[in-house]
N, C-alpha and C. Protein backbone atom coordinates (compact mmCIF):
# COMPACT_ATOMS: atom_id res chain seq x y z
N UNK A 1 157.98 74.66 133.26
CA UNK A 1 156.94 73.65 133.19
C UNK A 1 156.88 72.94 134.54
N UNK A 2 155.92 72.74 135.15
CA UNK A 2 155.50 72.54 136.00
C UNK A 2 154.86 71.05 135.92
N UNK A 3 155.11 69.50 137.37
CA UNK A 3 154.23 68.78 136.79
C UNK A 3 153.22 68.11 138.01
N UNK A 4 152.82 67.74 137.74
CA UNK A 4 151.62 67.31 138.85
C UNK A 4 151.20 65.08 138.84
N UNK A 5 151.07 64.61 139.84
CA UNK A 5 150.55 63.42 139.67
C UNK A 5 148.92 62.91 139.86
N UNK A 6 148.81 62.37 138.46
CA UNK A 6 147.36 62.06 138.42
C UNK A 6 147.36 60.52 138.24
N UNK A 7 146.68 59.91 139.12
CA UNK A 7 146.55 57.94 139.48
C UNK A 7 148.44 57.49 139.28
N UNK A 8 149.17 58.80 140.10
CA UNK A 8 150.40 58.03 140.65
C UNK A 8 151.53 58.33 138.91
N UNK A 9 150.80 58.67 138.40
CA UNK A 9 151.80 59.38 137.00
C UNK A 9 151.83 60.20 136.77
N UNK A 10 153.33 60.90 136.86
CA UNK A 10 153.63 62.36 136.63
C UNK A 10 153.03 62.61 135.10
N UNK A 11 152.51 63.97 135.10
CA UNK A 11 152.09 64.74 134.29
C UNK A 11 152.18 66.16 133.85
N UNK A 12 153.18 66.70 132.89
CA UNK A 12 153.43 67.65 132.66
C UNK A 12 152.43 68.92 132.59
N UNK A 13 152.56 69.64 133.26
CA UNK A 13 151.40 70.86 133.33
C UNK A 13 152.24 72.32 132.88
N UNK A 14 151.02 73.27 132.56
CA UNK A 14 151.52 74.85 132.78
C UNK A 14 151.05 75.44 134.30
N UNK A 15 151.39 76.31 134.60
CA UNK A 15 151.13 77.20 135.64
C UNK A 15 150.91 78.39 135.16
N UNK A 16 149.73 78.97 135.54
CA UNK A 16 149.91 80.30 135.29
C UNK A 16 150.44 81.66 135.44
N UNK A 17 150.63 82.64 135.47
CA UNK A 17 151.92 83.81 135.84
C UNK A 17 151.25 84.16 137.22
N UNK A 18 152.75 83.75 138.03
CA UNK A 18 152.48 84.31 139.46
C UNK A 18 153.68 85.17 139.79
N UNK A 19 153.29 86.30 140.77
CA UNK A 19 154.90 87.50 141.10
C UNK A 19 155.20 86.27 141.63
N UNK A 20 156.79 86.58 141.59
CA UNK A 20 157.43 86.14 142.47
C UNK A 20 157.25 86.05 143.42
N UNK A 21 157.01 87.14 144.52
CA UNK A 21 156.92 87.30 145.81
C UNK A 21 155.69 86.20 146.60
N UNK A 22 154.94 85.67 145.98
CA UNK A 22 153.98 84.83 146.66
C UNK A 22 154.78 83.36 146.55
N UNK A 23 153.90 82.48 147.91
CA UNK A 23 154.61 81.62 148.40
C UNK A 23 153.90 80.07 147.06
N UNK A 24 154.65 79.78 147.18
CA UNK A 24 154.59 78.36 146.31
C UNK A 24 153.22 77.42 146.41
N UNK A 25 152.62 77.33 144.96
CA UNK A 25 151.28 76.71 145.01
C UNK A 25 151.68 74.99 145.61
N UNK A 26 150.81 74.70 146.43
CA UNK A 26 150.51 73.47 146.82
C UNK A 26 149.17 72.95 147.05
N UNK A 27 149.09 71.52 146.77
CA UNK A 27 147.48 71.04 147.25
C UNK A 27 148.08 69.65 147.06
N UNK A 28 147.08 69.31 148.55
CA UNK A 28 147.24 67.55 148.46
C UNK A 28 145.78 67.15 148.70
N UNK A 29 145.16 66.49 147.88
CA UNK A 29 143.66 65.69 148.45
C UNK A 29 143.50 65.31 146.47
N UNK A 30 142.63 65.49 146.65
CA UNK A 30 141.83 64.48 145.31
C UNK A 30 141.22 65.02 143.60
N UNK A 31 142.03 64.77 142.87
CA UNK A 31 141.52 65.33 141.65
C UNK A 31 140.50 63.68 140.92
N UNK A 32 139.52 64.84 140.13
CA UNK A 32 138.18 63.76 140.15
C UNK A 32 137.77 64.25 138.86
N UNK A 33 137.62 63.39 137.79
CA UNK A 33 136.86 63.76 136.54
C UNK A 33 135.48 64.75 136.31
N UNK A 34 135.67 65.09 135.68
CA UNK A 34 134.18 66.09 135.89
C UNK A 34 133.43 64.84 134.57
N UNK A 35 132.37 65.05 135.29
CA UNK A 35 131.11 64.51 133.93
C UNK A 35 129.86 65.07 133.68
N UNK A 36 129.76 65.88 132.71
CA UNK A 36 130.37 65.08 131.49
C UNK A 36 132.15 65.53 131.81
N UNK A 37 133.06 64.88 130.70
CA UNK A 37 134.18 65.19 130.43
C UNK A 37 134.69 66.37 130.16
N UNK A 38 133.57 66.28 129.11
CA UNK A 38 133.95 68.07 128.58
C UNK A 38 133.67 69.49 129.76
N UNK A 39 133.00 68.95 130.91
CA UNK A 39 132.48 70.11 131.49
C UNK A 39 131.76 71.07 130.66
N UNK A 40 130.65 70.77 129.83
CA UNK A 40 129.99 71.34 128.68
C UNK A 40 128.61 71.38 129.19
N UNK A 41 128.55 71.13 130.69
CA UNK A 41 126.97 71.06 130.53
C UNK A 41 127.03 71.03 132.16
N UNK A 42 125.98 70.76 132.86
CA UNK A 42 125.84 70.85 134.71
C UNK A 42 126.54 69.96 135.12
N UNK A 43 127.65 69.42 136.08
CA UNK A 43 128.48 68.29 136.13
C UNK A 43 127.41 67.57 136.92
N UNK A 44 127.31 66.48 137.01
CA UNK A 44 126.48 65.49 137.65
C UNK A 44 126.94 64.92 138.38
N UNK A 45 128.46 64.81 138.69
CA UNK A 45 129.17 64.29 139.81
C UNK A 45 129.49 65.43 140.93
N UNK A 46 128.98 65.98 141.03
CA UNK A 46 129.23 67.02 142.93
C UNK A 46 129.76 66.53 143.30
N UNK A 47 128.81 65.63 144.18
CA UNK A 47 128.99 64.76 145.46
C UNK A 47 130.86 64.59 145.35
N UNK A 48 131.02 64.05 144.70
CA UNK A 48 132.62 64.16 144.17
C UNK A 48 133.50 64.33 143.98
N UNK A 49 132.99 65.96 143.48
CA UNK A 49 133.94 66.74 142.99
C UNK A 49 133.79 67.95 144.23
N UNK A 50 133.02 67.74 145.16
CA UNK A 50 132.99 68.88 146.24
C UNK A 50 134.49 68.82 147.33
N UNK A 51 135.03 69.84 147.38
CA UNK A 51 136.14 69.27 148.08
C UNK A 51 137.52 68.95 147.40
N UNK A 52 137.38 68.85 146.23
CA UNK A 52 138.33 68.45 145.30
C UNK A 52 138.27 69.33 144.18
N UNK A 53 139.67 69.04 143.01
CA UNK A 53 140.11 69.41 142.06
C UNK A 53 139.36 68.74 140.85
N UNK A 54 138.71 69.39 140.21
CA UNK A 54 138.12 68.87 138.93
C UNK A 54 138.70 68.75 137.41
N UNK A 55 138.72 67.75 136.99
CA UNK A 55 139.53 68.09 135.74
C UNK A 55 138.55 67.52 134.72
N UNK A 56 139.04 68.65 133.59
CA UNK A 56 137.77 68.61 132.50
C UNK A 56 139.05 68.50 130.96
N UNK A 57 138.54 68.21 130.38
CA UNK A 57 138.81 67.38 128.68
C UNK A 57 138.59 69.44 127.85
N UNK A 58 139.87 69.75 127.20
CA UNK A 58 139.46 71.01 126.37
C UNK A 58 138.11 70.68 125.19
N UNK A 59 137.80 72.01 124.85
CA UNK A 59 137.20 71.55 123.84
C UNK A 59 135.54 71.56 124.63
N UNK A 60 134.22 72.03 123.98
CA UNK A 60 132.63 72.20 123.89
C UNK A 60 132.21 72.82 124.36
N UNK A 61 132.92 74.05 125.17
CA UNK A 61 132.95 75.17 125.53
C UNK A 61 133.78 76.18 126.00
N UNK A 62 133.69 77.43 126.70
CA UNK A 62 135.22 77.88 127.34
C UNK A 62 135.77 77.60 128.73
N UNK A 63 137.04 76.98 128.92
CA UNK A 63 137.29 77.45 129.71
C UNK A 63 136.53 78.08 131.01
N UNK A 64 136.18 79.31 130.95
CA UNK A 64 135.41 80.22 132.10
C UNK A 64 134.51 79.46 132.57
N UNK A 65 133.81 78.98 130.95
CA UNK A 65 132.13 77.89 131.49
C UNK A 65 132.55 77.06 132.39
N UNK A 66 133.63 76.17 132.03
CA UNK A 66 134.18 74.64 132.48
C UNK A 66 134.35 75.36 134.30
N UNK A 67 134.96 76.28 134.46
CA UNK A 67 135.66 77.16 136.31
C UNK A 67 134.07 77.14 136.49
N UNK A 68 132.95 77.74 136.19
CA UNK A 68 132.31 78.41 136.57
C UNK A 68 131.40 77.04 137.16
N UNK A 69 131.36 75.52 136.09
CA UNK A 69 130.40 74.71 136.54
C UNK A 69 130.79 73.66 138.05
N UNK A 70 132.27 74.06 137.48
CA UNK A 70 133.29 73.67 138.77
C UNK A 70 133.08 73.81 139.92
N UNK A 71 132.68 75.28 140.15
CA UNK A 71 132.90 75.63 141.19
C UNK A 71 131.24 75.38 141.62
N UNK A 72 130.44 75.60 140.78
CA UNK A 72 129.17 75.33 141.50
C UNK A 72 128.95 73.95 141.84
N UNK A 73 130.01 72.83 141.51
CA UNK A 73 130.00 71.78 141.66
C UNK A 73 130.56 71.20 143.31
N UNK A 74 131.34 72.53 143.52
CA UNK A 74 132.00 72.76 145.05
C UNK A 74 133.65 72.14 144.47
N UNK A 75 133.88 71.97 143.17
CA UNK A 75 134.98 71.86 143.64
C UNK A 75 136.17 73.07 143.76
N UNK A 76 137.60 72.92 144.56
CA UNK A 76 138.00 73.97 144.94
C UNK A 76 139.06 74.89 143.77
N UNK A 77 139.26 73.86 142.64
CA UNK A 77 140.08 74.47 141.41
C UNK A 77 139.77 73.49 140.16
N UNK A 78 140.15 74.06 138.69
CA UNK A 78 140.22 73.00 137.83
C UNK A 78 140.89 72.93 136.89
N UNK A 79 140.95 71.94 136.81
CA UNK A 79 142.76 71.39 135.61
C UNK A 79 141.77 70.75 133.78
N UNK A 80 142.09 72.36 133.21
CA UNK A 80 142.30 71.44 131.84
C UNK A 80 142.86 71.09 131.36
């Protein structure tokens, strides 16, 4: 288990399966709510989320949808 800080409080996360042989995930800059929450619909915050880590609420669609609006949102990964 893996954990990450969001507004300065650790937060327990998963990681997904990586070989061994690759070098250790890192990122430092800005995780930013997606809105809506759910990432269920076009995010309306870009401006925002461009450049940054988006994090979306499970749940009103899949997954894939939630990466896919992400990324057209510019941001560079996203945490459900």
């Amino acid at each position: 288990m893996a954990s990450l800080r969001v507004g300065g409080e650790r937060v327990a996360c998963a990681l997904g399966d990586r070989p061994s042989d690759q070098p250790a995930l890192s990122y430092s800059g800005a995780v930013v709510a997606a809105e809506p929450p759910l990432a269920d619909a076009e995010l309306t915050n870009a401006a925002a989320l461009a450049g940054s880590v988006a994090l979306a609420q499970r749940g009103g669609c899949s997954d894939a949808e939630k990466a896919e609006r992400a990324a057209a949102a510019g941001a560079v990964a996203l945490l459900v």
